[in-house]
N, C-alpha and C. Protein backbone atom coordinates (compact mmCIF):
# COMPACT_ATOMS: atom_id res chain seq x y z
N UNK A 1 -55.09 -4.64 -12.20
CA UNK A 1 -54.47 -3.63 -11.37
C UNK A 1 -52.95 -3.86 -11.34
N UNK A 2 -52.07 -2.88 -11.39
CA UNK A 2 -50.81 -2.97 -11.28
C UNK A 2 -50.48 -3.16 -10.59
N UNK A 3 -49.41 -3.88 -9.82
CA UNK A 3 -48.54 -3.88 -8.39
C UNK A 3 -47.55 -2.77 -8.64
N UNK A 4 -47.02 -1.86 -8.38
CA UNK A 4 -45.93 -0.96 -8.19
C UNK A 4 -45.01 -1.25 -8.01
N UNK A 5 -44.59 -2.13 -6.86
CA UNK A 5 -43.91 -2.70 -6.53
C UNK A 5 -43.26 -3.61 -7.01
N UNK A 6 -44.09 -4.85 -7.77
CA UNK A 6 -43.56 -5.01 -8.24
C UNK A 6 -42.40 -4.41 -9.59
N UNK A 7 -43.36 -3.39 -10.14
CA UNK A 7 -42.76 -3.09 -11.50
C UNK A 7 -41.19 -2.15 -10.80
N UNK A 8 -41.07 -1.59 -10.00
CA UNK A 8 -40.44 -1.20 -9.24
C UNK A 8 -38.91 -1.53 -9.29
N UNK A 9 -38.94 -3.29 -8.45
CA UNK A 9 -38.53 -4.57 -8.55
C UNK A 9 -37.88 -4.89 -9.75
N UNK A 10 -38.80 -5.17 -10.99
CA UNK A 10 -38.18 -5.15 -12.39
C UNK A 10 -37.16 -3.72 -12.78
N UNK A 11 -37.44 -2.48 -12.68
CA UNK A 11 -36.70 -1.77 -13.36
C UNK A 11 -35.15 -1.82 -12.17
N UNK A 12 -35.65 -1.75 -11.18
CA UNK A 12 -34.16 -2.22 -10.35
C UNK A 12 -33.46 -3.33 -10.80
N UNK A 13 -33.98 -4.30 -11.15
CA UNK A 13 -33.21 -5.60 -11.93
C UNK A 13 -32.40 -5.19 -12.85
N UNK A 14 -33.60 -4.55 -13.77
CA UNK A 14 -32.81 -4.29 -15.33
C UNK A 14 -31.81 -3.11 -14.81
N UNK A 15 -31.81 -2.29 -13.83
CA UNK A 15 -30.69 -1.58 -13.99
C UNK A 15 -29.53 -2.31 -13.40
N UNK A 16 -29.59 -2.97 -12.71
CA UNK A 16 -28.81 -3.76 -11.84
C UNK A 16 -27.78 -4.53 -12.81
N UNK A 17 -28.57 -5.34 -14.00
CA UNK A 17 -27.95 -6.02 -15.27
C UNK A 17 -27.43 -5.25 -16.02
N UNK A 18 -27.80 -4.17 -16.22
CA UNK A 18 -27.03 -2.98 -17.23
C UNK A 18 -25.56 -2.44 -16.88
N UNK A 19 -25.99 -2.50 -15.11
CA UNK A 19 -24.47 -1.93 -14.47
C UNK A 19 -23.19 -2.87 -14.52
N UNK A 20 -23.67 -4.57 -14.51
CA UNK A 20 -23.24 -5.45 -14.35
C UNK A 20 -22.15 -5.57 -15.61
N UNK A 21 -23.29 -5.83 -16.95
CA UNK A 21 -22.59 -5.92 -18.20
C UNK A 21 -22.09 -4.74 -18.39
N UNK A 22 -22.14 -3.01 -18.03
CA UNK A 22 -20.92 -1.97 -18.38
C UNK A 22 -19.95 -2.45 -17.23
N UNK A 23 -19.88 -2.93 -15.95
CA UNK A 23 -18.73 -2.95 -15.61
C UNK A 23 -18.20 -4.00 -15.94
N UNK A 24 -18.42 -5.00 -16.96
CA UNK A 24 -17.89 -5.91 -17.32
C UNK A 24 -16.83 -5.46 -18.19
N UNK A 25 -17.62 -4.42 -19.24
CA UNK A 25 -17.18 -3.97 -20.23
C UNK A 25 -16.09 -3.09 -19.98
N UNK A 26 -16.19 -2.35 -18.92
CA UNK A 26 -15.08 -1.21 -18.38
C UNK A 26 -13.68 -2.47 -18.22
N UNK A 27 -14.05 -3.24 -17.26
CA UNK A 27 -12.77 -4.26 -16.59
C UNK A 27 -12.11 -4.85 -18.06
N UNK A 28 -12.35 -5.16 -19.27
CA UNK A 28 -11.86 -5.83 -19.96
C UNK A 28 -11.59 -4.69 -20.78
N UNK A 29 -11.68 -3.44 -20.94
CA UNK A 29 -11.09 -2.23 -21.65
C UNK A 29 -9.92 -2.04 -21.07
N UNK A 30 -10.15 -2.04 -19.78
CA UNK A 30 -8.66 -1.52 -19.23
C UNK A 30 -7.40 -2.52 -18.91
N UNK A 31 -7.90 -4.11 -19.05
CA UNK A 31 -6.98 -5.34 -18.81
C UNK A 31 -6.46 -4.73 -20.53
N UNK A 32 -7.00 -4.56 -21.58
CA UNK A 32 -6.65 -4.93 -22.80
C UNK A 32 -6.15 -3.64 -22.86
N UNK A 33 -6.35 -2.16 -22.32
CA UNK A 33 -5.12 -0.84 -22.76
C UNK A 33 -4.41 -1.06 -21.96
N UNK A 34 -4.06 -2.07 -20.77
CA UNK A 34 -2.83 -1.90 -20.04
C UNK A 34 -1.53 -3.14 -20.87
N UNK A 35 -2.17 -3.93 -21.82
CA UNK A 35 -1.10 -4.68 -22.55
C UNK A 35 -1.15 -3.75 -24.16
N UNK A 36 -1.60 -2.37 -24.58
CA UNK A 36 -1.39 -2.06 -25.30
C UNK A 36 -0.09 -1.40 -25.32
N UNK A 37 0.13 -1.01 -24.42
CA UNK A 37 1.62 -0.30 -24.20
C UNK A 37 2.87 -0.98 -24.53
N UNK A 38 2.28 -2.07 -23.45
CA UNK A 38 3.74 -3.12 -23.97
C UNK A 38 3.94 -3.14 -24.79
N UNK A 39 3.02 -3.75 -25.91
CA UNK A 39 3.63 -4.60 -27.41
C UNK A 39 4.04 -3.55 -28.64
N UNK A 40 3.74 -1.70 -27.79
CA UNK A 40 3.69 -0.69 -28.52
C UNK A 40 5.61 -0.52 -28.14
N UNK A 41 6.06 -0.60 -27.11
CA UNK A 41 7.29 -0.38 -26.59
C UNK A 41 7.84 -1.65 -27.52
N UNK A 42 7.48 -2.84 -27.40
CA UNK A 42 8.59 -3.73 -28.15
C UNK A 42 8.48 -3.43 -29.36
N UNK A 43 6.94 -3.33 -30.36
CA UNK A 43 7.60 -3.24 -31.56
C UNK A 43 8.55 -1.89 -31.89
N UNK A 44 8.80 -0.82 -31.05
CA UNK A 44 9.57 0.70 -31.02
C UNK A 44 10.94 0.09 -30.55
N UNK A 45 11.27 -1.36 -29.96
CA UNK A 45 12.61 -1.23 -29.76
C UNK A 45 12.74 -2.09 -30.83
N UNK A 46 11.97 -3.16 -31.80
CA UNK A 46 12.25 -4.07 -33.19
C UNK A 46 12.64 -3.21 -33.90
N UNK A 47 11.84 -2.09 -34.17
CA UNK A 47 12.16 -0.63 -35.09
C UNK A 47 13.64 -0.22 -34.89
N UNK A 48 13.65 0.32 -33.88
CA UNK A 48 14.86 0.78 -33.60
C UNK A 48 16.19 -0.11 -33.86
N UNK A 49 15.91 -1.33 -33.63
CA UNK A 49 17.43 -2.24 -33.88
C UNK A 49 17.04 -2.61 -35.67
N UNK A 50 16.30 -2.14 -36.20
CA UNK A 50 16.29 -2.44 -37.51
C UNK A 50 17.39 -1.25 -38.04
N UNK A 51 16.61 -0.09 -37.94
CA UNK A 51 17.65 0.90 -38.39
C UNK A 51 18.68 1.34 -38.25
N UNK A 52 18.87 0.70 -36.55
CA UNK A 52 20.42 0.57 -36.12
C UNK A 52 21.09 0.15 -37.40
N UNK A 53 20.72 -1.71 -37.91
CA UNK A 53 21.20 -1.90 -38.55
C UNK A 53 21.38 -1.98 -39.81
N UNK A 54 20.55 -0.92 -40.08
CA UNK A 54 20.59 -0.69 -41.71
C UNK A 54 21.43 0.92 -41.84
N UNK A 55 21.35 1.83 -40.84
CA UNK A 55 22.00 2.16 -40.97
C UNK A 55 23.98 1.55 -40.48
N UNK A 56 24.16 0.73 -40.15
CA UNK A 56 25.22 -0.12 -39.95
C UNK A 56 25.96 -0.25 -41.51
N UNK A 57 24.63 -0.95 -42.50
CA UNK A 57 25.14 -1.39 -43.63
C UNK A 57 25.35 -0.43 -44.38
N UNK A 58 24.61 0.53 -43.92
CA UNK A 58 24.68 1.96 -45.02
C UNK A 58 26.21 2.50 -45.19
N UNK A 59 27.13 2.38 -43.53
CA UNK A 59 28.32 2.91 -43.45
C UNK A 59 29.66 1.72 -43.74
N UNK A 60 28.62 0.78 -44.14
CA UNK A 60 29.83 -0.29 -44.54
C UNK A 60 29.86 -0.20 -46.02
């Protein structure tokens, strides 16, 4: 005979673990797109002082 309850019990678990590991997954998406910006801004200002100075040499 089945317990209900119990089985009940189990699928509340397993959803419980499912929510656990996506909000794991959410928190470390958004720690890792909030340092994508940065390193997107520095390499756009490396860029930029490159061509500064190539165009520099261009007019020398």
């Amino acid at each position: 005979m089945v317990n209900y309850g119990d089985v009940i019990f189990q699928l509340l678990m397993f959803i419980f673990l499912i929510a656990i590991i996506t909000a794991i997954v959410i928190v470390i998406k958004t720690v890792l797109n909030k340092k994508a910006p940065q390193q997107s801004q520095d390499i756009e200002k490396k860029l930029d002082r490159i061509i500064e100075l190539l165009e520099k040499d261009k007019n020398n």
